[in-house]
N, C-alpha and C. Protein backbone atom coordinates (compact mmCIF):
# COMPACT_ATOMS: atom_id res chain seq x y z
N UNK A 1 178.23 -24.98 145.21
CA UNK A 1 178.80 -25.88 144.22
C UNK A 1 179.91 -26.69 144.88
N UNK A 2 179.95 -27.78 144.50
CA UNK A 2 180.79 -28.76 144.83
C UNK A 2 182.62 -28.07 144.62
N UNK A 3 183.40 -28.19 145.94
CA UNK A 3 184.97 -27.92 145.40
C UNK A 3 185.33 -28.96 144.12
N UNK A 4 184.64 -30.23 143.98
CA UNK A 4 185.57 -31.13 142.58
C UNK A 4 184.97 -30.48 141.49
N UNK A 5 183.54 -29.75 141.48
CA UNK A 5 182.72 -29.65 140.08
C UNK A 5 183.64 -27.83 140.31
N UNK A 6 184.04 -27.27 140.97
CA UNK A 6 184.57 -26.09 140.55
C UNK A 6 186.39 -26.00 139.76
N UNK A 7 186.71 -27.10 140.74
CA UNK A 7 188.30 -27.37 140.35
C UNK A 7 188.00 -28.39 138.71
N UNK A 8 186.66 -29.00 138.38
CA UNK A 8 187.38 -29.32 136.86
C UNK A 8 187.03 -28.03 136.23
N UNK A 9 185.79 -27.81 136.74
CA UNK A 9 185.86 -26.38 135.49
C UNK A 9 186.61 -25.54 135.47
N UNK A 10 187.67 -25.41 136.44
CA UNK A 10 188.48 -24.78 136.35
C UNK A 10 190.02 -24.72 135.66
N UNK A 11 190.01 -26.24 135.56
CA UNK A 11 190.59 -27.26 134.76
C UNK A 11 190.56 -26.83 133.38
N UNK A 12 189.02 -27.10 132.98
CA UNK A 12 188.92 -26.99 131.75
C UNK A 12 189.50 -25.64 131.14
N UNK A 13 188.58 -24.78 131.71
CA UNK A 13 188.85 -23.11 131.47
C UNK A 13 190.27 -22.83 131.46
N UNK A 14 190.98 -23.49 131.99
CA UNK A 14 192.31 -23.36 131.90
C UNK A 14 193.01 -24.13 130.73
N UNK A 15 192.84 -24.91 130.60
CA UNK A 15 193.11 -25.86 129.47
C UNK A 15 192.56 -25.90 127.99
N UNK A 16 191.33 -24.56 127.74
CA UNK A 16 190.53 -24.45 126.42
C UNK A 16 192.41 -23.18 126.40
N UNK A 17 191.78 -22.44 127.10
CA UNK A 17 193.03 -20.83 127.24
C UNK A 17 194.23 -21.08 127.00
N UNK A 18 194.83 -22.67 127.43
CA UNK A 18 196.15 -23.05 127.03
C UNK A 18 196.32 -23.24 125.69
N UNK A 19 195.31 -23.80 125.04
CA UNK A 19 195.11 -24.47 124.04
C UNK A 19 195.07 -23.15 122.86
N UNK A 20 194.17 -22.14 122.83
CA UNK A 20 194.26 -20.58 122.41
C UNK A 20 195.59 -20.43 122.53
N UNK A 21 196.37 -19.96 123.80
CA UNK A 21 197.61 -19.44 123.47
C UNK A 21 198.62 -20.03 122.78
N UNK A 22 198.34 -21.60 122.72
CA UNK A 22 199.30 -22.64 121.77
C UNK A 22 198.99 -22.28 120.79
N UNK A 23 197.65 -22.19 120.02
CA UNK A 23 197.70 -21.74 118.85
C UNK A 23 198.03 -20.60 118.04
N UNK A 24 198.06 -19.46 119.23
CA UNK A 24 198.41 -17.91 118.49
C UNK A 24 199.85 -18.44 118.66
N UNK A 25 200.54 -18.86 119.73
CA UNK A 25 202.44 -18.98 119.62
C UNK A 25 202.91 -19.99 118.18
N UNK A 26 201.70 -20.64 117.84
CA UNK A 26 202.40 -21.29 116.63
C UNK A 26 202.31 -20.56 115.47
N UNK A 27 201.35 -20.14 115.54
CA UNK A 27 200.71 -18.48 114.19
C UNK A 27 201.98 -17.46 114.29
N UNK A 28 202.41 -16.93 115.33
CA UNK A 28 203.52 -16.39 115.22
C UNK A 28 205.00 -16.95 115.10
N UNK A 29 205.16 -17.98 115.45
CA UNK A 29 206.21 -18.86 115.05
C UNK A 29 206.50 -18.84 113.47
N UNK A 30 205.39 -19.29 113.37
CA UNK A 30 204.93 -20.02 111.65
C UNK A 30 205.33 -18.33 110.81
N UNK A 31 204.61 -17.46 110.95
CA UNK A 31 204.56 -16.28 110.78
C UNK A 31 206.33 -15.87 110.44
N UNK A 32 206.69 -15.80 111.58
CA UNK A 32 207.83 -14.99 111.73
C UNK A 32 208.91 -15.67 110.91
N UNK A 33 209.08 -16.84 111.01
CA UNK A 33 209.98 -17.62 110.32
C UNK A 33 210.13 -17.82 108.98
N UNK A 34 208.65 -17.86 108.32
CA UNK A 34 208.56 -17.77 107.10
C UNK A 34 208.68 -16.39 106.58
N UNK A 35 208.30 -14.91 106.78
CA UNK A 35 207.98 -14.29 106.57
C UNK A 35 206.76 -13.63 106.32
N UNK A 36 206.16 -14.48 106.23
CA UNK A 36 204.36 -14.21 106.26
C UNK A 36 204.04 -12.78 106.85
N UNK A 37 203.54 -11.72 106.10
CA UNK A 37 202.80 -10.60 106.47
C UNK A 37 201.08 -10.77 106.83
N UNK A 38 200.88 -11.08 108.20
CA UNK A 38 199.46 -10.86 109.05
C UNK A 38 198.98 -9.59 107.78
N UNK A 39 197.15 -9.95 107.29
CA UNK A 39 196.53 -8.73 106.79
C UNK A 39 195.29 -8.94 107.41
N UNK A 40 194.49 -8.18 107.33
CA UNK A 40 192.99 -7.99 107.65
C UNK A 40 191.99 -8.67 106.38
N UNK A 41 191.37 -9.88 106.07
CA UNK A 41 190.38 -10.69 105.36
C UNK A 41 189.13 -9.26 105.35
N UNK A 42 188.75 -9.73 104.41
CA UNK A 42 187.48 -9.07 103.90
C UNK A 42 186.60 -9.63 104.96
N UNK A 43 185.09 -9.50 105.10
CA UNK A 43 184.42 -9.73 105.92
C UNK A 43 183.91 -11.12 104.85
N UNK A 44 183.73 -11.88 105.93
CA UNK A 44 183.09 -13.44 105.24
C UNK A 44 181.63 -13.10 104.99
N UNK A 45 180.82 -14.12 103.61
CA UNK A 45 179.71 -13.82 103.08
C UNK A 45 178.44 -13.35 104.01
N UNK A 46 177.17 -13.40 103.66
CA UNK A 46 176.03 -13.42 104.18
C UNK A 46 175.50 -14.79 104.81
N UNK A 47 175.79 -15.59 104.15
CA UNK A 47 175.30 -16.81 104.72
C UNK A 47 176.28 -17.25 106.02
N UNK A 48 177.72 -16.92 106.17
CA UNK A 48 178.60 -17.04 107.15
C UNK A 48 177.73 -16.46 108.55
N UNK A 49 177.27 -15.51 108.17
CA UNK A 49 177.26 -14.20 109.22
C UNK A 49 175.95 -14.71 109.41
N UNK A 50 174.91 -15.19 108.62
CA UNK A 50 173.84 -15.61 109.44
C UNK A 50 174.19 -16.80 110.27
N UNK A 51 174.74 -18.07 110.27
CA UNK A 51 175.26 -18.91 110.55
C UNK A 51 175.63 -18.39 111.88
N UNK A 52 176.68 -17.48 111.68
CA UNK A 52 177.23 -16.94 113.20
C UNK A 52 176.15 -16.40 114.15
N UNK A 53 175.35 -15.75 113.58
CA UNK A 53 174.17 -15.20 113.94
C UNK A 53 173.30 -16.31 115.01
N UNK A 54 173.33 -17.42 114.25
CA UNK A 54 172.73 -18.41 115.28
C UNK A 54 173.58 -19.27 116.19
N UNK A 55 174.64 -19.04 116.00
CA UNK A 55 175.51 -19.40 117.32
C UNK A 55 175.61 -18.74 118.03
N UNK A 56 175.67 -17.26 117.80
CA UNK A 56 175.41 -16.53 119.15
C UNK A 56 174.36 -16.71 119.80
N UNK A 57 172.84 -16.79 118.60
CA UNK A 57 171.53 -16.59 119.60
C UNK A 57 171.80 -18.09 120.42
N UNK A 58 172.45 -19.00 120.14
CA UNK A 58 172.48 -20.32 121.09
C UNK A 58 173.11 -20.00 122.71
N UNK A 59 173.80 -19.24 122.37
CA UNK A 59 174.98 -18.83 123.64
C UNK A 59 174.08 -18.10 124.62
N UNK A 60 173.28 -17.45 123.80
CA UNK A 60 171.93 -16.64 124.41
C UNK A 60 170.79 -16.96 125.12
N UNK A 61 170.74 -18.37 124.62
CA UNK A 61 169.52 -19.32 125.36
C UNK A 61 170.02 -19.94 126.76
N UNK A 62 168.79 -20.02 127.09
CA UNK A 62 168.63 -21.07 128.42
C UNK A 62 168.18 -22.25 128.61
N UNK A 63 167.53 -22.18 127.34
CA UNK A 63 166.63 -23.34 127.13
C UNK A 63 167.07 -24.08 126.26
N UNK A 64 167.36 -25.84 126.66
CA UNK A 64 168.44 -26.57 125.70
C UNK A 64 167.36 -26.84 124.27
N UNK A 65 166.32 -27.14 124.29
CA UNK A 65 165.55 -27.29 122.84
C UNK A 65 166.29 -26.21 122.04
N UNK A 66 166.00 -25.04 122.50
CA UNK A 66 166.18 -23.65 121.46
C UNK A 66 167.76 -23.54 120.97
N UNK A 67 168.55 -23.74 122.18
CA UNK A 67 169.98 -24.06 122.02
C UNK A 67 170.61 -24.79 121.15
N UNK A 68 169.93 -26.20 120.90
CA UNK A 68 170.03 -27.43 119.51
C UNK A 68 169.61 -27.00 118.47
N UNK A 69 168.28 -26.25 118.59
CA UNK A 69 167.74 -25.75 117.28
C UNK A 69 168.79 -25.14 116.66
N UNK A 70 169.19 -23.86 117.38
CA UNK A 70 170.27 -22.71 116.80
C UNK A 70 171.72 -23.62 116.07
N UNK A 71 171.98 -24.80 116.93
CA UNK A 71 173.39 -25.11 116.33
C UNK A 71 173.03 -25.86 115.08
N UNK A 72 171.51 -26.32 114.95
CA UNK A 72 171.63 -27.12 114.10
C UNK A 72 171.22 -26.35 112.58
N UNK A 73 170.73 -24.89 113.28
CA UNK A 73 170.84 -23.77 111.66
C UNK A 73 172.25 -23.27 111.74
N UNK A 74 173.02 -23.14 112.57
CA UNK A 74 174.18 -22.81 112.33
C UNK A 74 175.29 -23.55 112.08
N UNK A 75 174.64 -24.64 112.03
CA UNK A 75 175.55 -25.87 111.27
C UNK A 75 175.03 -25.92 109.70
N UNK A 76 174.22 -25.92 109.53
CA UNK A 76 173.18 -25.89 108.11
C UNK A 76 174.25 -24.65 107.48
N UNK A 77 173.85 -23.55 107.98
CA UNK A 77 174.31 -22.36 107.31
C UNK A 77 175.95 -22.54 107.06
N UNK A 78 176.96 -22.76 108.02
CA UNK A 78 178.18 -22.98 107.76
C UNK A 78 178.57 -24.16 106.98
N UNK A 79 177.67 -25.21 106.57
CA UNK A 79 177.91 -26.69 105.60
C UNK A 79 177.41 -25.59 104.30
N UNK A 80 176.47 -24.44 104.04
CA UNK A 80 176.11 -24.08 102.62
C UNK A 80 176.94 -23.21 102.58
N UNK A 81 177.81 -22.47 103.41
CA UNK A 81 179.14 -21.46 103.14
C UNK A 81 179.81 -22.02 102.48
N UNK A 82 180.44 -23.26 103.05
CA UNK A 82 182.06 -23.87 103.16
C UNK A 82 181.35 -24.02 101.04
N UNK A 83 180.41 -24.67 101.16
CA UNK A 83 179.93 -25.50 99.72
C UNK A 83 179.38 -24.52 98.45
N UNK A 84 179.35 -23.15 99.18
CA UNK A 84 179.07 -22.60 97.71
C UNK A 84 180.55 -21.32 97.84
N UNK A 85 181.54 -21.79 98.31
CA UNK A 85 182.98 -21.57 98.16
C UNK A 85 183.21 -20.59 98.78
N UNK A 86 183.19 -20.24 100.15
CA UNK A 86 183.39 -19.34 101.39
C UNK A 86 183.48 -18.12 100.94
N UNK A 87 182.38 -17.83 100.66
CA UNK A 87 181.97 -15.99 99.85
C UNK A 87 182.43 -15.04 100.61
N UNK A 88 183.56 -13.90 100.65
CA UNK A 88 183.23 -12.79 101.44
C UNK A 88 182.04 -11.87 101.00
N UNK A 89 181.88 -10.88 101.84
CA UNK A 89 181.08 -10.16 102.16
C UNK A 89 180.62 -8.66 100.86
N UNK A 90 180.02 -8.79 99.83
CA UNK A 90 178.37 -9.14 100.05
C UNK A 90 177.83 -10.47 99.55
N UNK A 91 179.05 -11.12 99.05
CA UNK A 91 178.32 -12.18 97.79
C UNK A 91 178.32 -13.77 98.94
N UNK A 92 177.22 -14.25 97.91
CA UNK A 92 177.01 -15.47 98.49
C UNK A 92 177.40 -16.65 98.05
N UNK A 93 178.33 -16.52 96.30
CA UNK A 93 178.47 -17.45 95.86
C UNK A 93 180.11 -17.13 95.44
N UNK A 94 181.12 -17.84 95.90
CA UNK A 94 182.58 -17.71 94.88
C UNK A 94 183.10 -18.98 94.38
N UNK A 95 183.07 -18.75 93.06
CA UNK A 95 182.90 -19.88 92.34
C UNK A 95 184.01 -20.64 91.83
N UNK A 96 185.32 -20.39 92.27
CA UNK A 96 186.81 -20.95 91.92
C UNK A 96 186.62 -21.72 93.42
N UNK A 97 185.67 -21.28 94.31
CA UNK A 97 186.34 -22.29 95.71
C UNK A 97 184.89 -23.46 95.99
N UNK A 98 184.09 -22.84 94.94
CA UNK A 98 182.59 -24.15 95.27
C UNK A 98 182.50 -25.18 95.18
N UNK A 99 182.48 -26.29 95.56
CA UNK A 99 183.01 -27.19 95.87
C UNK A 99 182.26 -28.19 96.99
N UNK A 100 181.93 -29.13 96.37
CA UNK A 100 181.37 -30.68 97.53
C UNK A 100 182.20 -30.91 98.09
N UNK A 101 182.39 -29.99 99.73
CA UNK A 101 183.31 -30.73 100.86
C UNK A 101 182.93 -31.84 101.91
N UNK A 102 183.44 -33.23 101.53
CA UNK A 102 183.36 -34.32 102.34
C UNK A 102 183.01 -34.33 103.44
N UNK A 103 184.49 -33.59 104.17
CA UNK A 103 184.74 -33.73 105.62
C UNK A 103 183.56 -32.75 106.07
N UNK A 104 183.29 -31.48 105.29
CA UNK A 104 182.29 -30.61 106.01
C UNK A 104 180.75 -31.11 105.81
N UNK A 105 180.73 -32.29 105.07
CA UNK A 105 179.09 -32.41 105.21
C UNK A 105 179.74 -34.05 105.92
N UNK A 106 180.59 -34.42 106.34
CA UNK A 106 180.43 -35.51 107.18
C UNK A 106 180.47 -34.98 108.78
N UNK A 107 181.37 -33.96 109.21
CA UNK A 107 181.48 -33.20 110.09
C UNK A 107 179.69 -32.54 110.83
N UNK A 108 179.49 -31.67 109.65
CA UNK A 108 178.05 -31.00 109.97
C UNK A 108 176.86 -32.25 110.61
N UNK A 109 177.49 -33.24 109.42
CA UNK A 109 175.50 -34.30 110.10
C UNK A 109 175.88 -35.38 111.26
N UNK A 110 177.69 -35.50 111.78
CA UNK A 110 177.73 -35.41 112.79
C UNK A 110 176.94 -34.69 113.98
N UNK A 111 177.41 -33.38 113.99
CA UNK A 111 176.53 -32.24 114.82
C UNK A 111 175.32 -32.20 114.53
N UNK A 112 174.76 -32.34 113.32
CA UNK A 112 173.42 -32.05 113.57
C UNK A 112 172.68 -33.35 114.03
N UNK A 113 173.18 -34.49 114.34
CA UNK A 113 172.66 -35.42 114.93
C UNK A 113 172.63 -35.36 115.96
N UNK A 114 174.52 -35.35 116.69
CA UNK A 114 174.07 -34.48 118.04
C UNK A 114 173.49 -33.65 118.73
N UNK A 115 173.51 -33.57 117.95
CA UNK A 115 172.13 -31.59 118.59
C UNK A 115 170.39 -32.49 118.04
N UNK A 116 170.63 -32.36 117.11
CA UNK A 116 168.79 -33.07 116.29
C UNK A 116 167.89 -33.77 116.97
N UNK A 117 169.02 -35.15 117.35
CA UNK A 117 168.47 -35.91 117.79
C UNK A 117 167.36 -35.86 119.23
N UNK A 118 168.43 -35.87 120.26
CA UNK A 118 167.79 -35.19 121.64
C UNK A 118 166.96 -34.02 121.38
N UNK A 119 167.35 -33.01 120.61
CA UNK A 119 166.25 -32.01 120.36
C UNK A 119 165.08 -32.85 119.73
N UNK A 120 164.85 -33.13 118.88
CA UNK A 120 164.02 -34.12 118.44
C UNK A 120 163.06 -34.70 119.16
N UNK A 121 163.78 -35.23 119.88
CA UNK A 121 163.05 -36.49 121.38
C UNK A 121 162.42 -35.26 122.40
N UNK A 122 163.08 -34.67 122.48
CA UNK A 122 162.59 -33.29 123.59
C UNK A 122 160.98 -32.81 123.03
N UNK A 123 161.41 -31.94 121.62
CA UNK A 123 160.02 -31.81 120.91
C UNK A 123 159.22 -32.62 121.32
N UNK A 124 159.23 -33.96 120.86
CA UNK A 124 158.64 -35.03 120.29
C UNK A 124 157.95 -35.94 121.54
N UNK A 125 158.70 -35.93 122.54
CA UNK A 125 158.49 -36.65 123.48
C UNK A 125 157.11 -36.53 124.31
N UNK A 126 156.16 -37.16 124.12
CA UNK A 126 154.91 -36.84 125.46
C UNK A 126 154.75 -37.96 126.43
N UNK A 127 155.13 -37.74 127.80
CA UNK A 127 155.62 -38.26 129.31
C UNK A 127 154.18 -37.95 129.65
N UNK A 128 153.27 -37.03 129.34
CA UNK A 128 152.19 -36.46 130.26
C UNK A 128 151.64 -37.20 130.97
N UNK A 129 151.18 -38.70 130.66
CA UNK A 129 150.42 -39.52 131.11
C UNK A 129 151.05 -40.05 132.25
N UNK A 130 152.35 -40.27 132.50
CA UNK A 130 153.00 -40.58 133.50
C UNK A 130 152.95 -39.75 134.85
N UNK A 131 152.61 -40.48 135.68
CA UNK A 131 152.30 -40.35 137.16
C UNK A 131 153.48 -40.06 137.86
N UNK A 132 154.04 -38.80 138.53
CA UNK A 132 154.78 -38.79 139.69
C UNK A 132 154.73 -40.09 140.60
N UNK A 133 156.10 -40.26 141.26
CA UNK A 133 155.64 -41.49 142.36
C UNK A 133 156.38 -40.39 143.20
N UNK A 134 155.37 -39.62 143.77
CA UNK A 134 155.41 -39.04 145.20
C UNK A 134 154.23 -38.49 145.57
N UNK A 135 153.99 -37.69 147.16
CA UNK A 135 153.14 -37.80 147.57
C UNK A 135 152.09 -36.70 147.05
N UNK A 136 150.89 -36.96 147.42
CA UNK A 136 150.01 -36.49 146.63
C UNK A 136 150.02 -34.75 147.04
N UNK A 137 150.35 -34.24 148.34
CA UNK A 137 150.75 -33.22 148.70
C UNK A 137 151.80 -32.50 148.04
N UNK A 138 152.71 -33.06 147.24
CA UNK A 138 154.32 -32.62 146.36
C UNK A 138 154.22 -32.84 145.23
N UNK A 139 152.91 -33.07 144.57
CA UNK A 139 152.20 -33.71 143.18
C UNK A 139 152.19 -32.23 142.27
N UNK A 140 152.11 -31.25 142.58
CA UNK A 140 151.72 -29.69 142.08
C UNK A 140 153.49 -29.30 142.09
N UNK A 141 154.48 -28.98 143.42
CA UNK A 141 155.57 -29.27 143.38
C UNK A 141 156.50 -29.82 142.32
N UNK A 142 156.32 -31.03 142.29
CA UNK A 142 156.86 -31.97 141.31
C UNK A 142 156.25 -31.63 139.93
N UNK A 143 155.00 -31.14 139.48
CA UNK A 143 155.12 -30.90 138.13
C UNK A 143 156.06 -29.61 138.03
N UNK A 144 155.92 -28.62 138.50
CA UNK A 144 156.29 -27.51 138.01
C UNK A 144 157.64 -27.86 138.24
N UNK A 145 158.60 -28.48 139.19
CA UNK A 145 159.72 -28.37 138.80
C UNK A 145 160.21 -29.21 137.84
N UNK A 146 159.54 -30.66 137.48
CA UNK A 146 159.69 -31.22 136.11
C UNK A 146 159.55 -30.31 134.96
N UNK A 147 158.69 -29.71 135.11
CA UNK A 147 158.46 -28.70 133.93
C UNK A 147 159.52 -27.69 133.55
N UNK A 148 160.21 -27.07 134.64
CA UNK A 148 161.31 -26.24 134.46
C UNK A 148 162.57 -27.28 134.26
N UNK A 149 162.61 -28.03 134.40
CA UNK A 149 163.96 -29.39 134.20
C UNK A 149 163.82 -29.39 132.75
N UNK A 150 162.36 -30.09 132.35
CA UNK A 150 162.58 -30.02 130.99
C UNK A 150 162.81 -29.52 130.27
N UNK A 151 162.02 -28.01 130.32
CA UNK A 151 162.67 -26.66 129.09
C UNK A 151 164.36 -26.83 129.17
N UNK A 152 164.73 -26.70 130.33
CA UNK A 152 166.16 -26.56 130.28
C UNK A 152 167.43 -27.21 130.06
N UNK A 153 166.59 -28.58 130.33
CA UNK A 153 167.97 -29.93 130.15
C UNK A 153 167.40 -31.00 129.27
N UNK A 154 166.27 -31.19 128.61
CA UNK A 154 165.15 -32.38 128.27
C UNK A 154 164.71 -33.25 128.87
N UNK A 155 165.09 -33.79 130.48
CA UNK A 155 165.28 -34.25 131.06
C UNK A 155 163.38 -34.71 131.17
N UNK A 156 163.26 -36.36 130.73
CA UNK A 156 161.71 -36.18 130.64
C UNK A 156 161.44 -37.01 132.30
N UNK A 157 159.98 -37.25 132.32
CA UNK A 157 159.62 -37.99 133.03
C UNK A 157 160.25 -39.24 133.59
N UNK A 158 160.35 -40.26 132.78
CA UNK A 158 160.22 -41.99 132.79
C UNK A 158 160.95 -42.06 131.64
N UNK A 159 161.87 -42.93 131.50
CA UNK A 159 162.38 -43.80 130.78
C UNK A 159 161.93 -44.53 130.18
């Protein structure tokens, strides 16, 4: 790997972690000053936890189709949490907080465009007919590693 492609990610990773510890030092700031007693939340609904459910299986994949799929049920599932009023755990519906949230269904079809779309085109896309331009000896070569490019990045043929 490249020393610049290791020093940003290293960058980053450092800079998500800064960003975490800014937020717990303001939670305790906020906390302490006011008086606020930290408690333990009930466990969030069924539909939360499936939701989460498919963000993990995304974290789990290798393959970017399956990866979009997952965020785009786990975007689905967390837009019908937030909207049938963030149920804890067993119920699926609490009905003093249910509620048409704006920002969360303008937020969600954000993401699910981002994710949809390219997933979409990936599905959707057939390149087959398109000819390698290399040699006829690297023709067997060149599919199979197109083939593994694509599962993994969508990355098609031709433009």
């Amino acid at each position: 790997m490249a020393p610049c492609i290791k020093n940003s990610a290293f960058i980053v990773s450092a800079l998500i972690c800064l960003t975490i510890l800014v937020f717990l030092g303001i939670a305790l700031a906020e906390s302490e000053r006011s008086g606020f007693a930290w408690r333990w939340r009930p466990p969030n609904g069924p539909v939360w936890q499936v939701a989460m459910f498919f963000f993990l299986y995304a974290n789990l994949q290798s393959d970017v189709a399956f990866i979009r799929l997952m965020v785009v049920f786990g975007t689905l599932f967390i837009t019908a949490w937030v909207t049938f009023g963030c149920a804890a755990w067993p119920d699926v519906w609490y009905e003093p907080l249910a509620a048409l949230p704006l920002d969360q269904f303008l937020w969600g079809l954000a993401s699910i465009l981002a994710a949809g779309i390219p997933m979409w085109r990936q599905f959707r896309f057939d390149d087959s007919q398109i000819e390698f331009s290399v040699d006829k000896m690297y023709r067997n070569d060149a599919e199979v590693m197109w083939g593994e490019w694509f599962r993994r990045s969508g990355i098609p043929r031709a433009r």
